[in-house]
N, C-alpha and C. Protein backbone atom coordinates (compact mmCIF):
# COMPACT_ATOMS: atom_id res chain seq x y z
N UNK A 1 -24.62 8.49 -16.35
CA UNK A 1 -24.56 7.04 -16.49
C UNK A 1 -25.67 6.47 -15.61
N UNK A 2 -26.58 5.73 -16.04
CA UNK A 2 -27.46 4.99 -15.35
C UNK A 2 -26.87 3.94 -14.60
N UNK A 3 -27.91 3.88 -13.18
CA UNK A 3 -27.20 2.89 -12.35
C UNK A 3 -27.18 1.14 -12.97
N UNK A 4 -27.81 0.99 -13.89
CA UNK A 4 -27.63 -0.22 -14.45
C UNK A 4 -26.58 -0.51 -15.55
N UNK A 5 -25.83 0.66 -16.01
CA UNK A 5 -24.90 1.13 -16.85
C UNK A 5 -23.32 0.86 -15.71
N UNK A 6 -23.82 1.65 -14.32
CA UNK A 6 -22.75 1.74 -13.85
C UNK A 6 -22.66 0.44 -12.64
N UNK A 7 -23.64 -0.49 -12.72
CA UNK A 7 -23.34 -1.76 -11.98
C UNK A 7 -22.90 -2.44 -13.27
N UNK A 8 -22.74 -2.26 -14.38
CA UNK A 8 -22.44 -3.13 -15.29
C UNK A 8 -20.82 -2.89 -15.57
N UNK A 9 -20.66 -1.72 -15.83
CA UNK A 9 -19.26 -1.31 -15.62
C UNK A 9 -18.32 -1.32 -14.54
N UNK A 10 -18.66 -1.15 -13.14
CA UNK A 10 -18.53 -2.18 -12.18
C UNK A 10 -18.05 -3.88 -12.16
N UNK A 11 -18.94 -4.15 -12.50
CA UNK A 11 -18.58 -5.69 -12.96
C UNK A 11 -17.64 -6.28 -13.42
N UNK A 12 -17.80 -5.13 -15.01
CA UNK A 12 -16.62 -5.59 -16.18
C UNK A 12 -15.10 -5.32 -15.41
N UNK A 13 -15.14 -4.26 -14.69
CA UNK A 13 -13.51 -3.48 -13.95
C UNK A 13 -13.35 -5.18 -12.98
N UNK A 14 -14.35 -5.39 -12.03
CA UNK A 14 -14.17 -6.75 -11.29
C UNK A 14 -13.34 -8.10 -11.84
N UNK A 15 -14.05 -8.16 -12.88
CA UNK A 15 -13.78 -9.51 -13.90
C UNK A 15 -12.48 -8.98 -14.37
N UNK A 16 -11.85 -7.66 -15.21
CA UNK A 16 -10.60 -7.66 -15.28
C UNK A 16 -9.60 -7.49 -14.13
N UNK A 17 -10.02 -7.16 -13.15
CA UNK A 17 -8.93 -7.04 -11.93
C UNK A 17 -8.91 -8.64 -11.59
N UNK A 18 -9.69 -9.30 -11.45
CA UNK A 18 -10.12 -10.49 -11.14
C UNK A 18 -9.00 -11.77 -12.12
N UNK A 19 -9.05 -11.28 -13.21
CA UNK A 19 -8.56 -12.32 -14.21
C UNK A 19 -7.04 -12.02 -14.15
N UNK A 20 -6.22 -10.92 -13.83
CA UNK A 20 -5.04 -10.41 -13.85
C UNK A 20 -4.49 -10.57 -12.37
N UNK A 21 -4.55 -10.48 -11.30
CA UNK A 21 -5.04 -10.73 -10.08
C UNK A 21 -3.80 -11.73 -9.80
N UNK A 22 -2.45 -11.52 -9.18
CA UNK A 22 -1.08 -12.56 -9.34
C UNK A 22 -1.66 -13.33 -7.82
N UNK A 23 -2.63 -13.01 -6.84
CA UNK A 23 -3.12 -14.23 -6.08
C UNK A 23 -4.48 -14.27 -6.47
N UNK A 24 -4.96 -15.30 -6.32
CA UNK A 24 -5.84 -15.54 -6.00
C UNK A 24 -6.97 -15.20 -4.42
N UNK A 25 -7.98 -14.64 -4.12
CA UNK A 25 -8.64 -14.28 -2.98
C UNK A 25 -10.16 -14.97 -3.39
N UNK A 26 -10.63 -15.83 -1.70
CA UNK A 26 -12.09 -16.37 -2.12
C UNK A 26 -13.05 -15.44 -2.48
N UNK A 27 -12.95 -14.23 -1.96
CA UNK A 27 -13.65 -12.96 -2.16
C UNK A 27 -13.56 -11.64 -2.49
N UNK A 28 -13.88 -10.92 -2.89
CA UNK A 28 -13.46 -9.95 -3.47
C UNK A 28 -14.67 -9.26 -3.68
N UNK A 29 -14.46 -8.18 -3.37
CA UNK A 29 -15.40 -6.75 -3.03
C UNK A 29 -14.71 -5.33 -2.78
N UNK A 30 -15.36 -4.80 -3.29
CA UNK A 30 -15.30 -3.22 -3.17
C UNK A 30 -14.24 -2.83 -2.44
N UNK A 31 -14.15 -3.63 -1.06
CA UNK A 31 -12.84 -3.24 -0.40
C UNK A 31 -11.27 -3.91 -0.65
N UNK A 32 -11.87 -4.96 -1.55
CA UNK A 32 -10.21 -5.42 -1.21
C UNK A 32 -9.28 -4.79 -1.73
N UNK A 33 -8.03 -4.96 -1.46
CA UNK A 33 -7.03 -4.25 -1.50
C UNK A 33 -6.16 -4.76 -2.71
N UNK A 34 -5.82 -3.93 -3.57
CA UNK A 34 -4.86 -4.68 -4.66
C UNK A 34 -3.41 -5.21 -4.21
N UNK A 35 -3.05 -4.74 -3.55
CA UNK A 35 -1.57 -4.94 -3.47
C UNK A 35 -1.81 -5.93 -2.18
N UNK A 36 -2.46 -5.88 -1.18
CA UNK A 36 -2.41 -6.82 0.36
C UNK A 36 -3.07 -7.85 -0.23
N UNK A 37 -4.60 -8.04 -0.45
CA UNK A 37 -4.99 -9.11 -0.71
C UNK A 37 -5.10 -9.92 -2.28
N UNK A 38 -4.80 -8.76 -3.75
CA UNK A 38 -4.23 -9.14 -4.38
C UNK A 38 -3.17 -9.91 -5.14
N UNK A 39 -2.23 -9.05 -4.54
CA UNK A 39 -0.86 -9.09 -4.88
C UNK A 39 -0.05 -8.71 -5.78
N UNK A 40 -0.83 -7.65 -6.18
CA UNK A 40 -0.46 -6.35 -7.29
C UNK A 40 0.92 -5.82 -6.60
N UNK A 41 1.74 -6.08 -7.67
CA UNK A 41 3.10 -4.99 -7.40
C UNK A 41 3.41 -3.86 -8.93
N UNK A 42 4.03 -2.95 -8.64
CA UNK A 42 4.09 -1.75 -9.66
C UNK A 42 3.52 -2.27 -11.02
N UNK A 43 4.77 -3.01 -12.00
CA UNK A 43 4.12 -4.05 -12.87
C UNK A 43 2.88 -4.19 -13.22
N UNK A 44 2.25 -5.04 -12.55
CA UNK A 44 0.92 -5.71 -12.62
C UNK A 44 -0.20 -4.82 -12.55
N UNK A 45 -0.42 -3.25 -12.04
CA UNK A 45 -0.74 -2.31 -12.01
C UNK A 45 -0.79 -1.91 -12.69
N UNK A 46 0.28 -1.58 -13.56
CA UNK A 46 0.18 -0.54 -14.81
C UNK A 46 -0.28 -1.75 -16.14
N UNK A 47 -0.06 -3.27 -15.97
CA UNK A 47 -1.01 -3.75 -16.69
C UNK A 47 -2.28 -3.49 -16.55
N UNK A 48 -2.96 -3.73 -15.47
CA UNK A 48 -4.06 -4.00 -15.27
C UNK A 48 -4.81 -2.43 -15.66
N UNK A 49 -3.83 -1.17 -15.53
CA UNK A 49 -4.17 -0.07 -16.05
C UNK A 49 -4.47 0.15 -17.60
N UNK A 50 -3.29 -0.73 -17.95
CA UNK A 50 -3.50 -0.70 -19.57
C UNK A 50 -4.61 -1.63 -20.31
N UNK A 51 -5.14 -2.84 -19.85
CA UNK A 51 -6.21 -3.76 -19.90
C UNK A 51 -7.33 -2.49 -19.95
N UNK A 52 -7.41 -1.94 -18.44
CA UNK A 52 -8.84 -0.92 -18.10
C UNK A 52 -8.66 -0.04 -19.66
N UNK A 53 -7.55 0.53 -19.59
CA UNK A 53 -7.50 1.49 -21.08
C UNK A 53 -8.28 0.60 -22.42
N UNK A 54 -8.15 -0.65 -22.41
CA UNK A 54 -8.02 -0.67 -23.74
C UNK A 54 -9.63 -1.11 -23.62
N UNK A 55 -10.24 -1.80 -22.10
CA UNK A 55 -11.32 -2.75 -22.42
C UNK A 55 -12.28 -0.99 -22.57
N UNK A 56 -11.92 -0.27 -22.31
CA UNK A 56 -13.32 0.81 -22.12
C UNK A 56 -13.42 2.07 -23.24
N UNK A 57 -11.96 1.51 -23.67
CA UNK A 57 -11.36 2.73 -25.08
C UNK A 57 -11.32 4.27 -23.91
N UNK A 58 -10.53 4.38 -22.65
CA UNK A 58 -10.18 5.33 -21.83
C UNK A 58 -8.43 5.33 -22.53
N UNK A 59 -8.68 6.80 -22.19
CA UNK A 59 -7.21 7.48 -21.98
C UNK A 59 -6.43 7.35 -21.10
N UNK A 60 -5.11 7.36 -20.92
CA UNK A 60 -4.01 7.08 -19.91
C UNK A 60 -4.67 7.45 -18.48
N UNK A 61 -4.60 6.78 -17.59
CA UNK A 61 -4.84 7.13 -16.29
C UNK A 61 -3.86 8.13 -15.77
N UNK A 62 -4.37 9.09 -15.20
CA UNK A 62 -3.41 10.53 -14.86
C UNK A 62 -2.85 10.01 -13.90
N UNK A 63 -1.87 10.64 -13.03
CA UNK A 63 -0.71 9.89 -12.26
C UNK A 63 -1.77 10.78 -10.44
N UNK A 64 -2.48 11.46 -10.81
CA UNK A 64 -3.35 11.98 -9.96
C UNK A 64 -4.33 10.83 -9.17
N UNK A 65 -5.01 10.66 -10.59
CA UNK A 65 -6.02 9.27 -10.42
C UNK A 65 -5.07 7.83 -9.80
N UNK A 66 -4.09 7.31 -10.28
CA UNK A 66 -3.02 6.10 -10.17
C UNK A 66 -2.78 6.25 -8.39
N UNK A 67 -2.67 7.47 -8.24
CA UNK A 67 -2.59 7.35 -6.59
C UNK A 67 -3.16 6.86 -5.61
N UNK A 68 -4.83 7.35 -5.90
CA UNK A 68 -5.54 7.48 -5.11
C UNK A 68 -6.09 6.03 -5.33
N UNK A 69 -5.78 5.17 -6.30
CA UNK A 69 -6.43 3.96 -5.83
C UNK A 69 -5.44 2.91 -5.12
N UNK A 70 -6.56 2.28 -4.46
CA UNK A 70 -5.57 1.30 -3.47
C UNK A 70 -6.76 -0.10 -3.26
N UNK A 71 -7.80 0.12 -3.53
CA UNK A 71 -9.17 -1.26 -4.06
C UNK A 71 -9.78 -1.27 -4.75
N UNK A 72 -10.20 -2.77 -5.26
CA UNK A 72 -11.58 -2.64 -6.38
C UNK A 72 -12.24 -1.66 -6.17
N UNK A 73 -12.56 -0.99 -5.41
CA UNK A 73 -13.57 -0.17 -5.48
C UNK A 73 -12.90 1.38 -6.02
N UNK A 74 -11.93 1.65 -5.57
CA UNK A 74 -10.96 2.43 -6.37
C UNK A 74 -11.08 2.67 -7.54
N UNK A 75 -10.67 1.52 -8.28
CA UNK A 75 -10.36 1.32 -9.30
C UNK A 75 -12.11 1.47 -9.90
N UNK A 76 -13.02 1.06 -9.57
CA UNK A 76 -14.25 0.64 -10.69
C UNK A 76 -14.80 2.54 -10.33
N UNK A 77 -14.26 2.83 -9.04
CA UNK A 77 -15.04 4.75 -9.58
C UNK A 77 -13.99 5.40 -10.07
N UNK A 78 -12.93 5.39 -10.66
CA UNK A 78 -11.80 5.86 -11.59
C UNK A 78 -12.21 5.71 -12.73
N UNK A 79 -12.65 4.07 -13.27
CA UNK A 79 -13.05 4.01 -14.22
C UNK A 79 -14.29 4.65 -14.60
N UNK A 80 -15.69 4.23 -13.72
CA UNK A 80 -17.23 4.86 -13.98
C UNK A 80 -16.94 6.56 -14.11
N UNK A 81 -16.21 7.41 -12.98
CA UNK A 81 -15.87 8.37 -13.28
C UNK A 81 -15.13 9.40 -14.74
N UNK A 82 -14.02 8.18 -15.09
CA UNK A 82 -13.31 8.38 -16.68
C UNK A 82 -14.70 8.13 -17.61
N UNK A 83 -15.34 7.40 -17.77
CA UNK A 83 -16.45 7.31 -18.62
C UNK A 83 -17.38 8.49 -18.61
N UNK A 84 -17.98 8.75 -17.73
CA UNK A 84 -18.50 9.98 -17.42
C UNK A 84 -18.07 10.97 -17.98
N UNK A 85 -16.96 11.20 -17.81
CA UNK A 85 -16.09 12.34 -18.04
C UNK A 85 -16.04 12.32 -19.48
N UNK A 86 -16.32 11.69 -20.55
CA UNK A 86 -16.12 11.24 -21.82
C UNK A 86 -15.80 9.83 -22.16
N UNK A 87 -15.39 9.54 -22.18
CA UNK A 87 -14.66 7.87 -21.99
C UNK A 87 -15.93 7.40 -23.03
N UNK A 88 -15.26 6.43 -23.82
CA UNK A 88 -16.25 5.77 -24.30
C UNK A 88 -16.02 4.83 -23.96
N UNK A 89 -17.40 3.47 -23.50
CA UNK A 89 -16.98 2.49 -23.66
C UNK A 89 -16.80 1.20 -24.66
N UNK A 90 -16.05 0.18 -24.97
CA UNK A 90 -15.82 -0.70 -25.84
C UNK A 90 -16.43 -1.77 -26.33
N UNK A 91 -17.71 -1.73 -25.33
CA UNK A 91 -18.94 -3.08 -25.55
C UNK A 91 -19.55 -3.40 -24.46
């Protein structure tokens, strides 16, 4: 994946965590936290999992991967990583 491929896909993961997002935060970066400065609880997670599924045409997130994230930034190398791995994306 080219790095202009994978700042773009980046982005798109931002804008959907962003739009689903049960607080609102002035900022948001790589580090924030879904659940502290979010306000992601179980729920809203496995939406925002199923959104990532559908916006990138990815397969179920393994319960391996679901662990280990805990920030945007988490979440956007789960995704760039699933693409890589095959993943197609949706536009």
């Amino acid at each position: 994946m080219s790095v202009q491929a994978d700042d773009s896909v980046r982005e798109r993961v931002l804008r959907e965590i962003i739009s689903l997002a049960p607080r609102a935060c002035e900022h948001v970066d790589e580090r924030t936290d879904l659940e502290d400065d979010l306000g992601f609880e179980s729920l809203t997670l496995v939406e925002l999992a199923l959104a990532l599924e559908q916006a990138f045409d990815l397969p179920p997130l393994s319960e391996g991967d679901a662990l280990e994230i805990a920030t945007v930034g988490d979440v956007q190398q789960v995704v760039a990583r699933m693409l890589a791995a095959g993943g197609q994306s949706a536009g």
